[in-house]
N, C-alpha and C. Protein backbone atom coordinates (compact mmCIF):
# COMPACT_ATOMS: atom_id res chain seq x y z
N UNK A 1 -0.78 105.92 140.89
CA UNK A 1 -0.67 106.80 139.74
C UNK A 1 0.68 107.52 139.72
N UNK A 2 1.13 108.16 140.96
CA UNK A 2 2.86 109.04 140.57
C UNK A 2 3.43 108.07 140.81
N UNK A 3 3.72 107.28 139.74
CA UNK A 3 4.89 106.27 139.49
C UNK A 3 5.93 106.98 138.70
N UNK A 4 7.58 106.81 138.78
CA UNK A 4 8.27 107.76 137.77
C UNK A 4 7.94 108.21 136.31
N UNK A 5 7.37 106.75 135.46
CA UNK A 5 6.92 106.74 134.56
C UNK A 5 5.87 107.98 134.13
N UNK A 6 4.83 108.12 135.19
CA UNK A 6 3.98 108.93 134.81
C UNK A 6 3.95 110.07 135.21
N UNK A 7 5.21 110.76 135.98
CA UNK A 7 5.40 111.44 136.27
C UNK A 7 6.35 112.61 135.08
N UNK A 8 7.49 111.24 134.29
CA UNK A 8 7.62 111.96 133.65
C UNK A 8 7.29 111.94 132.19
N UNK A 9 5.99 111.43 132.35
CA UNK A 9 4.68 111.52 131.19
C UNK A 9 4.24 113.49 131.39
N UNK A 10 3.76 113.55 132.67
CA UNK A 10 3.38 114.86 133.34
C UNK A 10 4.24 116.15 132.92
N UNK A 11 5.57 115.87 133.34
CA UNK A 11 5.98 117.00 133.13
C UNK A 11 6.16 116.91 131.54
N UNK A 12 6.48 116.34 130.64
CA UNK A 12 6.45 116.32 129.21
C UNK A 12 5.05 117.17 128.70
N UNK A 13 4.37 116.44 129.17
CA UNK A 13 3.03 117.47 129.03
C UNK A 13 3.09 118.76 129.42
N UNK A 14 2.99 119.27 130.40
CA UNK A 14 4.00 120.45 130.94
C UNK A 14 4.71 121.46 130.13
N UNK A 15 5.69 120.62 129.74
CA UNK A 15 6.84 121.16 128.54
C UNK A 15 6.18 121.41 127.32
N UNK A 16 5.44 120.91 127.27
CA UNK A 16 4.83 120.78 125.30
C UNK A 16 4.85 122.93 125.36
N UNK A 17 3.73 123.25 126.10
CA UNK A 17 3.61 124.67 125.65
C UNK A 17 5.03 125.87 125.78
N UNK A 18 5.88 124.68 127.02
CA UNK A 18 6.91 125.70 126.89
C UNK A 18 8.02 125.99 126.12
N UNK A 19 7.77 125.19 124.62
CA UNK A 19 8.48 125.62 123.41
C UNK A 19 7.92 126.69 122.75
N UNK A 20 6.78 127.52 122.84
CA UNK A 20 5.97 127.97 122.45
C UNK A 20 6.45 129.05 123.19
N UNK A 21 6.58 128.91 124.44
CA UNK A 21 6.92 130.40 125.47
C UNK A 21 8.35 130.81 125.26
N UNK A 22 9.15 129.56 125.00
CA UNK A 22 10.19 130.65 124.86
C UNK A 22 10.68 131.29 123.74
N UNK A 23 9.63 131.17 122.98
CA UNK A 23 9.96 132.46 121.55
C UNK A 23 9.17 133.95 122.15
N UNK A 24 8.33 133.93 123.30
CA UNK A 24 7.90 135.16 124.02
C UNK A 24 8.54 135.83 124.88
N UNK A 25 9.29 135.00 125.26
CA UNK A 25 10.87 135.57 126.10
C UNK A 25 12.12 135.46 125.81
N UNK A 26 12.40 134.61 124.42
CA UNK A 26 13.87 134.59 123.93
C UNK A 26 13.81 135.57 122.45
N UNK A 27 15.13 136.08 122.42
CA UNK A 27 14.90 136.37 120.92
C UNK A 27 15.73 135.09 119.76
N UNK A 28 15.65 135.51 118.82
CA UNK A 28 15.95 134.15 117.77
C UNK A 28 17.47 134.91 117.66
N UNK A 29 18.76 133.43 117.85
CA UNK A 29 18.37 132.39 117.80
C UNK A 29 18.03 131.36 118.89
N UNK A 30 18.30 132.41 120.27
CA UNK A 30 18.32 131.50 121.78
C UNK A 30 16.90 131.14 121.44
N UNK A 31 16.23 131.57 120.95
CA UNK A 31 14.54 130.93 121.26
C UNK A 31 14.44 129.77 120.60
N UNK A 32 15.34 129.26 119.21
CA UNK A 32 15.43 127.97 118.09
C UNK A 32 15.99 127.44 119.49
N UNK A 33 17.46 127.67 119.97
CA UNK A 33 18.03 126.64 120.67
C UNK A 33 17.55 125.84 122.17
N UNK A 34 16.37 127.38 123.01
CA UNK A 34 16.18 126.92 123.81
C UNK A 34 14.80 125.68 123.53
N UNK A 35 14.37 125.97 121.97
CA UNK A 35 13.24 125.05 122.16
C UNK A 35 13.54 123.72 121.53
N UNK A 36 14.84 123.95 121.46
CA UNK A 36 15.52 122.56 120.66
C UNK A 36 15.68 121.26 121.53
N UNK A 37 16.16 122.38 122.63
CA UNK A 37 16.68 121.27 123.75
C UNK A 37 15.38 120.95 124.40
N UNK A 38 14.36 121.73 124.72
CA UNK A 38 13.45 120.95 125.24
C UNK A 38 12.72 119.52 124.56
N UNK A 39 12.73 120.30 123.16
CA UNK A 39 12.03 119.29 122.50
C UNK A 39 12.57 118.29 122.35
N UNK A 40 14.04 117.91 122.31
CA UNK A 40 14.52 116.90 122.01
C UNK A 40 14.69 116.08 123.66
N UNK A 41 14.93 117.15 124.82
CA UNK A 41 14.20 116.27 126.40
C UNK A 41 13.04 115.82 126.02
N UNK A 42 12.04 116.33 125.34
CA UNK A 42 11.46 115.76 125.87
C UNK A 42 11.01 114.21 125.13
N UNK A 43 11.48 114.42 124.04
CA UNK A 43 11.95 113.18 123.32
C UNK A 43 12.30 111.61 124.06
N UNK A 44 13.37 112.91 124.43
CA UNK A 44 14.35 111.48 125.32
C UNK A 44 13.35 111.05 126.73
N UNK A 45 12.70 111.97 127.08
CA UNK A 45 11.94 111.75 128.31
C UNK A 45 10.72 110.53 127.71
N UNK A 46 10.53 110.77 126.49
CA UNK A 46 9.16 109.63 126.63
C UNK A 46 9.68 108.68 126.33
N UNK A 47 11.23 108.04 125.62
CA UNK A 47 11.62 106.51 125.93
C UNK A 47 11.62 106.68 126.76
N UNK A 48 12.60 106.89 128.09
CA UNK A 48 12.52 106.78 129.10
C UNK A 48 11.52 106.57 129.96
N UNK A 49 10.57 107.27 129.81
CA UNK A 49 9.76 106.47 130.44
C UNK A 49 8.47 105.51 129.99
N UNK A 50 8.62 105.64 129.13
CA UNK A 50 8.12 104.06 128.27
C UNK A 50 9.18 102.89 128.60
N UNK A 51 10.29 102.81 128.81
CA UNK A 51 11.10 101.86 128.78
C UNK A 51 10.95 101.73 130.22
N UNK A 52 11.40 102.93 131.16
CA UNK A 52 10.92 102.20 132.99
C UNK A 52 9.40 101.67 133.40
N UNK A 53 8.44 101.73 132.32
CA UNK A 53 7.11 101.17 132.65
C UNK A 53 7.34 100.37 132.57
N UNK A 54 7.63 99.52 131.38
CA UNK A 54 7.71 98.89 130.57
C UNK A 54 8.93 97.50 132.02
N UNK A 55 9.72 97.84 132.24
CA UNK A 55 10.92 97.88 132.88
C UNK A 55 11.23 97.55 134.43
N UNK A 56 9.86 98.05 134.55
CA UNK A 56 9.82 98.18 136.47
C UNK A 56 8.13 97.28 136.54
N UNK A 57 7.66 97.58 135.62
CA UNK A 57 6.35 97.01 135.43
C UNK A 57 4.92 97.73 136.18
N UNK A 58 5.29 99.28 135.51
CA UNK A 58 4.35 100.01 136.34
C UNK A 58 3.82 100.61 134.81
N UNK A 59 3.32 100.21 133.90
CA UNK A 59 2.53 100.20 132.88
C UNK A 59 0.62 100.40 133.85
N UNK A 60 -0.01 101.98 132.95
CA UNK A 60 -1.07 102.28 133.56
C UNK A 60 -1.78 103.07 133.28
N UNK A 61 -3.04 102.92 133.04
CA UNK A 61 -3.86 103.27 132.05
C UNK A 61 -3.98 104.66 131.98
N UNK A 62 -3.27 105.08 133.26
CA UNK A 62 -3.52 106.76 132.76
C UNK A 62 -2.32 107.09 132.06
N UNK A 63 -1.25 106.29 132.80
CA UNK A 63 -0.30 106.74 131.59
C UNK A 63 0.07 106.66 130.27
N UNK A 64 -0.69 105.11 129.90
CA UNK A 64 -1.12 104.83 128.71
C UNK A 64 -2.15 106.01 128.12
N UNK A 65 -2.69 106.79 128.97
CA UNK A 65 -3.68 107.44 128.27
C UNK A 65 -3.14 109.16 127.66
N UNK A 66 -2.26 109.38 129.18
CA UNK A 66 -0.89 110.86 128.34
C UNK A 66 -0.29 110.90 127.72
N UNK A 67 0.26 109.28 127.50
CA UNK A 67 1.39 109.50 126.70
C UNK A 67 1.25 109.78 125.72
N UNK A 68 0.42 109.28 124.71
CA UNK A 68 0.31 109.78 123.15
C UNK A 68 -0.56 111.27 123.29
N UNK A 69 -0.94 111.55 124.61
CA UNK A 69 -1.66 112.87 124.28
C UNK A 69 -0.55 113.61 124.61
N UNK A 70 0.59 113.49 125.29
CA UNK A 70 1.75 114.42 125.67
C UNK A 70 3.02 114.32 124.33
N UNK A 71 2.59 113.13 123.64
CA UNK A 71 3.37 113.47 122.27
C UNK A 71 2.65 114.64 120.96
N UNK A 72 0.91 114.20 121.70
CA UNK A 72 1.30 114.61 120.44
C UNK A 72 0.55 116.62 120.59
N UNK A 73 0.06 116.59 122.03
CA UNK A 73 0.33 118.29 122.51
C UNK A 73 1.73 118.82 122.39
N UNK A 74 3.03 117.88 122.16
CA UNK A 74 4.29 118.87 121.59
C UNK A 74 4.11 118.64 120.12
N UNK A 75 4.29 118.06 119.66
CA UNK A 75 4.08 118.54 117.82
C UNK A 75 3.07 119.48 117.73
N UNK A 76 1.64 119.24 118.08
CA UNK A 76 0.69 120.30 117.24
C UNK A 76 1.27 122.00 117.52
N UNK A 77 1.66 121.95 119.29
CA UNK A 77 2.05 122.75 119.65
C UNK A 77 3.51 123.66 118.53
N UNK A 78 4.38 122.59 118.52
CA UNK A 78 5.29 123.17 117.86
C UNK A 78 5.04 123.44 115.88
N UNK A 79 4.00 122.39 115.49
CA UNK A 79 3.87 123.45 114.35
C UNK A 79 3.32 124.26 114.20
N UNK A 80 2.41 125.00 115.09
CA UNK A 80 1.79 126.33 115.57
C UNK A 80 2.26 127.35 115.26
N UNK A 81 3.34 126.37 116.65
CA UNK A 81 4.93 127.87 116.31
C UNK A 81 5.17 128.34 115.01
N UNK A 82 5.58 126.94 114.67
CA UNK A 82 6.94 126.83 113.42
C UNK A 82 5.09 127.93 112.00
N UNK A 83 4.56 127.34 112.15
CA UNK A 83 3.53 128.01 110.85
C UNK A 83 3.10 130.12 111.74
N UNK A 84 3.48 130.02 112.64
CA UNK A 84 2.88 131.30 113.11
C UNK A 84 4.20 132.22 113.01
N UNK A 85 5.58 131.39 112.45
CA UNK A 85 6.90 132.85 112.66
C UNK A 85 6.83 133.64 111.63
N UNK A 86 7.36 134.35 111.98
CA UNK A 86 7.57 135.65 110.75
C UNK A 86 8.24 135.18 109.77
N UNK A 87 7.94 135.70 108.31
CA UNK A 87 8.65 135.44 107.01
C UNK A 87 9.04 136.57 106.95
N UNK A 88 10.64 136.15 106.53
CA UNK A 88 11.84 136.97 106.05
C UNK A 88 12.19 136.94 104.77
């Protein structure tokens, strides 16, 4: 099961809520930028490791089974955010 792949399935999952946290500890606009960059790691993190499964040939059903749940715990997560900010 901790194959790289699904490891960095794991921490993506991980990350999903911590776009969410850092509008509780950043103020705007470090809180847009710091959740920019995560989100877009973590972007880059799920080719990546879709492509080394895929790649190394460690394709596996649990990771088949996070991955679309670790995509898609960062979107719901982030339109939470994005529908819960303050209107100006």
């Amino acid at each position: 099961m901790w194959s790289l792949p699904n490891i960095l399935t794991v921490i993506r999952l991980v990350a999903a809520p911590m776009v969410a946290v850092m509008f509780l500890y950043f103020t705007r606009p470090y809180a847009d930028w710091a959740a920019l960059v995560l989100f877009v790691g973590a972007a880059l993190t799920d080719w990546v490791d879709g492509y080394l499964a895929r790649a190394w040939k460690q394709e596996s059903k649990i990771g088949a089974m996070l991955d679309p749940i670790a995509d898609k715990a960062m979107v719901v997560i982030e339109i939470g955010r994005a529908s819960c900010r303050e209107r100006v």
